[in-house]
C-alpha atoms as a PDB file:
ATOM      1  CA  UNK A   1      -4.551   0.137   1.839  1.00  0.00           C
ATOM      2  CA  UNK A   2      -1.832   1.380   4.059  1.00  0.00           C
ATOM      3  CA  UNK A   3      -4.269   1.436   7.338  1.00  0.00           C
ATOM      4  CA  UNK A   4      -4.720  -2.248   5.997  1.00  0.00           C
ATOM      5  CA  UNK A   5      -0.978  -3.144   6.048  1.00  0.00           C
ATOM      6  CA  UNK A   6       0.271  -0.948   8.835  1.00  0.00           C
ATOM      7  CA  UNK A   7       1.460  -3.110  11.701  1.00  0.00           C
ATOM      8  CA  UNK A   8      -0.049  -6.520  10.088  1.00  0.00           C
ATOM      9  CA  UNK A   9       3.522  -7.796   8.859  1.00  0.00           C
ATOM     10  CA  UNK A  10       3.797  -8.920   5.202  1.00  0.00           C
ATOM     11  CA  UNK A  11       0.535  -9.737   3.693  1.00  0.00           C
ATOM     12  CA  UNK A  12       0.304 -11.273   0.150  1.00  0.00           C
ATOM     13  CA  UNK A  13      -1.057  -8.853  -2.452  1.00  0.00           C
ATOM     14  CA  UNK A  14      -4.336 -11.441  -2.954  1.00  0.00           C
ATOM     15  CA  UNK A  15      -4.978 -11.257   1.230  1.00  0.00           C
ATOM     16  CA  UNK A  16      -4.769  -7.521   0.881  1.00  0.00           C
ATOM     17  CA  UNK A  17      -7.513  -7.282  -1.940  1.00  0.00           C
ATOM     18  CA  UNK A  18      -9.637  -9.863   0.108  1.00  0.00           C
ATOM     19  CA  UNK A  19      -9.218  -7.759   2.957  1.00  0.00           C
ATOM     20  CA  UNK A  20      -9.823  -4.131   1.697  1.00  0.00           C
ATOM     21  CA  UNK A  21     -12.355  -5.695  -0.986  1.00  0.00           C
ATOM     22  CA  UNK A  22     -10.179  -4.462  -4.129  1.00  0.00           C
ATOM     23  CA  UNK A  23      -9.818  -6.042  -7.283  1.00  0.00           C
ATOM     24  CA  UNK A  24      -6.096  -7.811  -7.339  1.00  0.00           C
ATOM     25  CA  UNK A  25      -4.959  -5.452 -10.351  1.00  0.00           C
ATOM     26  CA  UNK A  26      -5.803  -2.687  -8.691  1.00  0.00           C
ATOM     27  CA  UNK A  27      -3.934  -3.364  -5.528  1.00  0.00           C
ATOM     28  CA  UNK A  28      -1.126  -4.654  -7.799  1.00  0.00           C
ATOM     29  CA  UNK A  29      -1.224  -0.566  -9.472  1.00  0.00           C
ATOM     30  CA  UNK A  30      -1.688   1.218  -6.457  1.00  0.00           C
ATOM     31  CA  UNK A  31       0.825  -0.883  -4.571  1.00  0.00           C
ATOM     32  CA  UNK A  32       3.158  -0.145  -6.638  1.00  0.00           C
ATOM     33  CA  UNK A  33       2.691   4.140  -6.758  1.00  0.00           C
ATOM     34  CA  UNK A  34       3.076   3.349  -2.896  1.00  0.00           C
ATOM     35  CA  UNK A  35       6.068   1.495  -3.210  1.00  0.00           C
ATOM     36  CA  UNK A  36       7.986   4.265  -5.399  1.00  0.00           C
ATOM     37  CA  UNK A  37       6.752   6.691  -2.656  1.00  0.00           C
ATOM     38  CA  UNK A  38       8.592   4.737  -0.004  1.00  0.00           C
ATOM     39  CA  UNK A  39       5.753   4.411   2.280  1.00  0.00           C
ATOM     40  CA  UNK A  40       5.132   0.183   1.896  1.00  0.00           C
ATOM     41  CA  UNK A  41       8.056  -2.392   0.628  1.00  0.00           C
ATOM     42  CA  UNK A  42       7.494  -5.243  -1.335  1.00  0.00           C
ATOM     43  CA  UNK A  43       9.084  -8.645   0.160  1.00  0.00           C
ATOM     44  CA  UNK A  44      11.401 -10.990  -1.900  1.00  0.00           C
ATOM     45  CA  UNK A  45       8.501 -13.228  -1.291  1.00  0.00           C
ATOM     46  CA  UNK A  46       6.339 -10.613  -3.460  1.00  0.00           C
ATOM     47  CA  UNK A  47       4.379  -9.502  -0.163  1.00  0.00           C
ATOM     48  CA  UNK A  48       3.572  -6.106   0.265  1.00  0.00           C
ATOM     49  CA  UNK A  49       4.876  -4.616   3.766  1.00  0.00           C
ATOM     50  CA  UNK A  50       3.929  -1.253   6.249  1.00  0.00           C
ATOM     51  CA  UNK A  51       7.399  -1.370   8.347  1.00  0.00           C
ATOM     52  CA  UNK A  52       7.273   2.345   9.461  1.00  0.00           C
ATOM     53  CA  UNK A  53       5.972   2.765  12.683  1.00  0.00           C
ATOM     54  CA  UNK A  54       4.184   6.482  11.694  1.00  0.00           C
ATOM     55  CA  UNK A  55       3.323   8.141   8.764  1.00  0.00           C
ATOM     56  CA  UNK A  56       2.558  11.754   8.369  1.00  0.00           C
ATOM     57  CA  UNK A  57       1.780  13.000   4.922  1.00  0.00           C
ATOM     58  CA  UNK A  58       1.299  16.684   4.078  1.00  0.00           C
ATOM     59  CA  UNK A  59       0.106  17.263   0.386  1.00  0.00           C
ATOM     60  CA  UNK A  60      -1.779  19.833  -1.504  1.00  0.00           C
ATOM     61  CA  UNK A  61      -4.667  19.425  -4.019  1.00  0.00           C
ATOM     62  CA  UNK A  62      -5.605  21.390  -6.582  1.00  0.00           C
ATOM     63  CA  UNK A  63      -8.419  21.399  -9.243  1.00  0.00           C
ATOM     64  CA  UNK A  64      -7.592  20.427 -12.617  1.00  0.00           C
ATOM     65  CA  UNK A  65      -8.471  23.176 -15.005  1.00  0.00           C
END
């Protein structure tokens, strides 16, 4: 989703399902986890947006007992 938006400008939340082939709820949830996380924006417009020009992210995973 974020390779999707990442230097394409705003793109509506239905053009981003069509082009990732999501379900529109589902980019609608995981939007907005992103959103909270600071790595997209959402546009007055409702628009989802990738404005930062790099992202690095360095997380650890662990197995759920």
């Amino acid at each position: 989703m974020i390779h999707a938006l990442h230097g394409a400008g705003e793109v509506p939340v239905r053009e981003l399902a069509r082009r990732i082939g999501r379900h529109v709820k589902r980019v609608h949830e995981d939007a907005s986890v992103l959103v909270a996380l600071g790595l997209i924006e959402r546009t007055e417009r409702g628009g989802l947006l990738c404005s930062h020009d790099d992202i690095h992210v360095d997380m650890h995973l662990r197995h759920a007992a």
